[in-house]
C-alpha atoms as a PDB file:
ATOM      1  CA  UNK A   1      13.929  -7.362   4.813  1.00  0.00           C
ATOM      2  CA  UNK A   2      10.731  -9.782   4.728  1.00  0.00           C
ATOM      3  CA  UNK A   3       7.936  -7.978   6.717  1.00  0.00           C
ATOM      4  CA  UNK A   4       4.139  -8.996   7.651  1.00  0.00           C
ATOM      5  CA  UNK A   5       0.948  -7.264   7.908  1.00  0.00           C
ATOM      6  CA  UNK A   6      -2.266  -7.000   6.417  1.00  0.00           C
ATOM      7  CA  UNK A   7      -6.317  -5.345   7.625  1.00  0.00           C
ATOM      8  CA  UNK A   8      -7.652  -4.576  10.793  1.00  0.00           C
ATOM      9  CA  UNK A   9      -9.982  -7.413  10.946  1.00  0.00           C
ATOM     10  CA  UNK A  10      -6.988 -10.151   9.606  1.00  0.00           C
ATOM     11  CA  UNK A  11      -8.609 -11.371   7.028  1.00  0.00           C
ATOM     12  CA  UNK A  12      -6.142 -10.112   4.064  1.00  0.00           C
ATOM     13  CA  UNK A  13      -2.987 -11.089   5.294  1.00  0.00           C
ATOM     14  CA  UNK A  14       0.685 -10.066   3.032  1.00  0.00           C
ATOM     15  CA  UNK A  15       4.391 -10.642   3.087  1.00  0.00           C
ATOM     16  CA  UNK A  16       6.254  -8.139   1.741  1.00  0.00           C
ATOM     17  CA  UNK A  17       9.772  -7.868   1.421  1.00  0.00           C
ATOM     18  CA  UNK A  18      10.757  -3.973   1.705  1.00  0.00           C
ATOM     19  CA  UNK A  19      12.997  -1.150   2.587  1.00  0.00           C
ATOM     20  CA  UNK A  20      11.151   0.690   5.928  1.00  0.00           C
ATOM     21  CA  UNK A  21      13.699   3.817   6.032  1.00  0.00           C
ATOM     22  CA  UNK A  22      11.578   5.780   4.353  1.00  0.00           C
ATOM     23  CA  UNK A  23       7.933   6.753   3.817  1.00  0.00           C
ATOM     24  CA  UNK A  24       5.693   8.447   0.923  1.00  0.00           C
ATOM     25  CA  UNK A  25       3.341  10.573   1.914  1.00  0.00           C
ATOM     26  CA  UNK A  26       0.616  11.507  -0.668  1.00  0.00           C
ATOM     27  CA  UNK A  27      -1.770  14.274  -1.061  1.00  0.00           C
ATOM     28  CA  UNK A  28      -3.900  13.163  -4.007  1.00  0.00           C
ATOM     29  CA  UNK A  29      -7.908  13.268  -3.196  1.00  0.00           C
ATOM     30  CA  UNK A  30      -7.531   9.266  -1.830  1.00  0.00           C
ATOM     31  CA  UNK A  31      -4.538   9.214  -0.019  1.00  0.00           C
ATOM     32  CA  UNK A  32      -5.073  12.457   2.012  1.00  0.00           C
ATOM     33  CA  UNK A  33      -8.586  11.054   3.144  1.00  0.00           C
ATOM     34  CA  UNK A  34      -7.083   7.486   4.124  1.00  0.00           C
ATOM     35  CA  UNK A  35      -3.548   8.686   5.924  1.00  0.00           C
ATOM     36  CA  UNK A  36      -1.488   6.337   4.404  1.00  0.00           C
ATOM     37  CA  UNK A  37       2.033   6.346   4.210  1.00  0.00           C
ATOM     38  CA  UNK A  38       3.384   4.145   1.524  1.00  0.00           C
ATOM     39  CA  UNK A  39       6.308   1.842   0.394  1.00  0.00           C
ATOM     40  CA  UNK A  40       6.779   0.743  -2.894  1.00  0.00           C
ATOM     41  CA  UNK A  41       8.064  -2.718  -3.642  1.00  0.00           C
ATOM     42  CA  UNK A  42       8.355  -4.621  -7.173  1.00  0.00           C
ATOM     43  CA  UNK A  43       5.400  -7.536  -7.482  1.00  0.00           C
ATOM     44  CA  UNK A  44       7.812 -10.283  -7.375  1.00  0.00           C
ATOM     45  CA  UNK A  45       8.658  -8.851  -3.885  1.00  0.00           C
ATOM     46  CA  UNK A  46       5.355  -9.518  -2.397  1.00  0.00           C
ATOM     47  CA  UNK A  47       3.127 -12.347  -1.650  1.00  0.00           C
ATOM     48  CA  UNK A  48      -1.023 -12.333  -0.798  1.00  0.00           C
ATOM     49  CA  UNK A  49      -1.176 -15.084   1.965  1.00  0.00           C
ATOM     50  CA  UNK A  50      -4.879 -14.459   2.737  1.00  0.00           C
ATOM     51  CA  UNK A  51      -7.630 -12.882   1.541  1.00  0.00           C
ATOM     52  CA  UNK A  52      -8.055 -12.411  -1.980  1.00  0.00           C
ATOM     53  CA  UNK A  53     -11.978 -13.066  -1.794  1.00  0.00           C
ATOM     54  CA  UNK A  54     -12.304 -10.083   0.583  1.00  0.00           C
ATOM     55  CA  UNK A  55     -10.219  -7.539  -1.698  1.00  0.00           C
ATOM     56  CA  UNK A  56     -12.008  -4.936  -3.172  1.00  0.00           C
ATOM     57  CA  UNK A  57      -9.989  -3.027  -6.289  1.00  0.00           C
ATOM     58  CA  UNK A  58     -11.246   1.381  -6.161  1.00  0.00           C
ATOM     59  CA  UNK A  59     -10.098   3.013  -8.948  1.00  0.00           C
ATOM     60  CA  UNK A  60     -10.260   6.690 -10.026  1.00  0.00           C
ATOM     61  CA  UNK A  61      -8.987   9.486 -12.644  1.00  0.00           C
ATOM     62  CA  UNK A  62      -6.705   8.017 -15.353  1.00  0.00           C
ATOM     63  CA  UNK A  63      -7.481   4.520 -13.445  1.00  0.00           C
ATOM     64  CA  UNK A  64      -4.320   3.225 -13.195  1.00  0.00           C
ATOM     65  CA  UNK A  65      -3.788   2.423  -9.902  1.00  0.00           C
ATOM     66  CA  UNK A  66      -5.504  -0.199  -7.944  1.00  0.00           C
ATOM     67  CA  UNK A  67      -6.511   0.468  -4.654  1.00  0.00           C
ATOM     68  CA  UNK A  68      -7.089  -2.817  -2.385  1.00  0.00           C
ATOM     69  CA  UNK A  69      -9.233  -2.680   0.170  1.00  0.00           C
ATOM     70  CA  UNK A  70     -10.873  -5.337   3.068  1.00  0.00           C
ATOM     71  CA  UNK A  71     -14.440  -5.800   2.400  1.00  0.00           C
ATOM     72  CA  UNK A  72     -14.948  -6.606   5.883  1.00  0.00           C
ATOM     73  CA  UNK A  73     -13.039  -4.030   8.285  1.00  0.00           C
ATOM     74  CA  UNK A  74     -12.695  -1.650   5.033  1.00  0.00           C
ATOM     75  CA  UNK A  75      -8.399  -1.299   5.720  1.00  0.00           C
ATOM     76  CA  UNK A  76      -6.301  -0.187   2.757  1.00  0.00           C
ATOM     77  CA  UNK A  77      -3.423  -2.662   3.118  1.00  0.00           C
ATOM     78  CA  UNK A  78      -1.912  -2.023  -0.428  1.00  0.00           C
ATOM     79  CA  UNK A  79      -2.235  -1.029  -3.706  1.00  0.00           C
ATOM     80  CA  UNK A  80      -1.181  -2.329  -7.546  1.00  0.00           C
ATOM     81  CA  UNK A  81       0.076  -0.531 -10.387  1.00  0.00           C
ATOM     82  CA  UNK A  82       2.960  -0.219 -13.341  1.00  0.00           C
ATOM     83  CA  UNK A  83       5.881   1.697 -12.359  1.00  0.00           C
ATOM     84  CA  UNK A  84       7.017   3.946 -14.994  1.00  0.00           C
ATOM     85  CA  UNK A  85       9.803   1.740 -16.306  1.00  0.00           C
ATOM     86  CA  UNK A  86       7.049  -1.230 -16.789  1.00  0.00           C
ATOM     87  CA  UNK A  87       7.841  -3.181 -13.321  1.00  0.00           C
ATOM     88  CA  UNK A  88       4.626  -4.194 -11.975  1.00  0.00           C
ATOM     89  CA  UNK A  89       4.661  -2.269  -8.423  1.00  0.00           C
ATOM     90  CA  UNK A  90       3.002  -2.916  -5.333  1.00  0.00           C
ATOM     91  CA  UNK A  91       2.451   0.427  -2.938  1.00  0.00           C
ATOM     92  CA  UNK A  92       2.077  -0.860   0.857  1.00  0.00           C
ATOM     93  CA  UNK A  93       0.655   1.026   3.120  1.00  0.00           C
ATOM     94  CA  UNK A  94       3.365   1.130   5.794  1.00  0.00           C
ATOM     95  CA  UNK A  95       0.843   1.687   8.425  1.00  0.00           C
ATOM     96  CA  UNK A  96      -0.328  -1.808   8.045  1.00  0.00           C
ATOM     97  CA  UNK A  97       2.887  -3.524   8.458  1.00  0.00           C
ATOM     98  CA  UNK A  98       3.224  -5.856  11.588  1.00  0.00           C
ATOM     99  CA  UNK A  99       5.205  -3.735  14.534  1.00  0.00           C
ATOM    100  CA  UNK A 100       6.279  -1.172  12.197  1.00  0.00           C
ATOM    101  CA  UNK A 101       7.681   2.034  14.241  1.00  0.00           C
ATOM    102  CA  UNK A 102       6.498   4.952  11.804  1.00  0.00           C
ATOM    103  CA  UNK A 103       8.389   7.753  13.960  1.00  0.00           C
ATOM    104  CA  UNK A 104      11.548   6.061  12.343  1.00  0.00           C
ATOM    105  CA  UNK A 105      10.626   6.561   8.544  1.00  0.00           C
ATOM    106  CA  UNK A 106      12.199   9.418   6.940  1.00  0.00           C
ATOM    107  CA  UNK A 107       8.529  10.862   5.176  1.00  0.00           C
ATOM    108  CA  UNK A 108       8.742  12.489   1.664  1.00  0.00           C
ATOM    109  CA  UNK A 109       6.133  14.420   0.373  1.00  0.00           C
ATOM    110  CA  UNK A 110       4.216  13.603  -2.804  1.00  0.00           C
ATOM    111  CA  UNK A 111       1.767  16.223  -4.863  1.00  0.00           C
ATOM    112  CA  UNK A 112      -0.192  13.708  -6.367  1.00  0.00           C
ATOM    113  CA  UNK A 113      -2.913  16.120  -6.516  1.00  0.00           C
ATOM    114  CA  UNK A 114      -0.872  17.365 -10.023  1.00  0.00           C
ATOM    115  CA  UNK A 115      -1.455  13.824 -11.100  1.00  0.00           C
END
């Protein structure tokens, strides 16, 4: 299913299109701090419709994972990366989905802090 969302302040705006019955929730150093609870997609399966001027990439450790943040309102709407069978990958942080209802997504813990 095609879903919308994007930062606080609206300036990065995203289509996505993604499974919602589930959630990852991460404990590596960044995620912990920011809350999120992500969804993974393939590239092909999403589309920036705003805001790529106001993206700022954070990287940190092995550096493979790009974190995207607003410059303006500071909101992690998603992240980019290669999955481990080459797919380019986009992570979305579910929270930032349009209307999503996050007391329906099944959450799986992740120890990224053995990453």
């Amino acid at each position: 299913m095609k879903h919308k969302g994007g930062c606080h302040c609206g300036k990065v705006r995203y289509e996505v299109e993604i499974n919602l019955d589930k959630a990852l929730s991460c404990n590596c150093s960044v995620c912990e701090k920011r809350g999120s609870l992500l969804g993974f997609a393939p590239e092909i399966n999403f589309t920036l419709v705003s805001g790529e001027k106001d993206l700022q990439d954070y990287q940190f450790n092995k550096k493979v994972i790009h974190h995207l943040f607003c410059k303006n309102c500071g909101i992690l709407p998603f992240g980019k990366a290669i999955g481990p069978d080459g797919t380019k990958m986009v992570a979305i942080n579910l929270r930032t989905i349009d209307g999503v209802d996050l007391k329906k997504l099944a959450i799986q813990e992740h120890d990224g802090r053995k990453i």
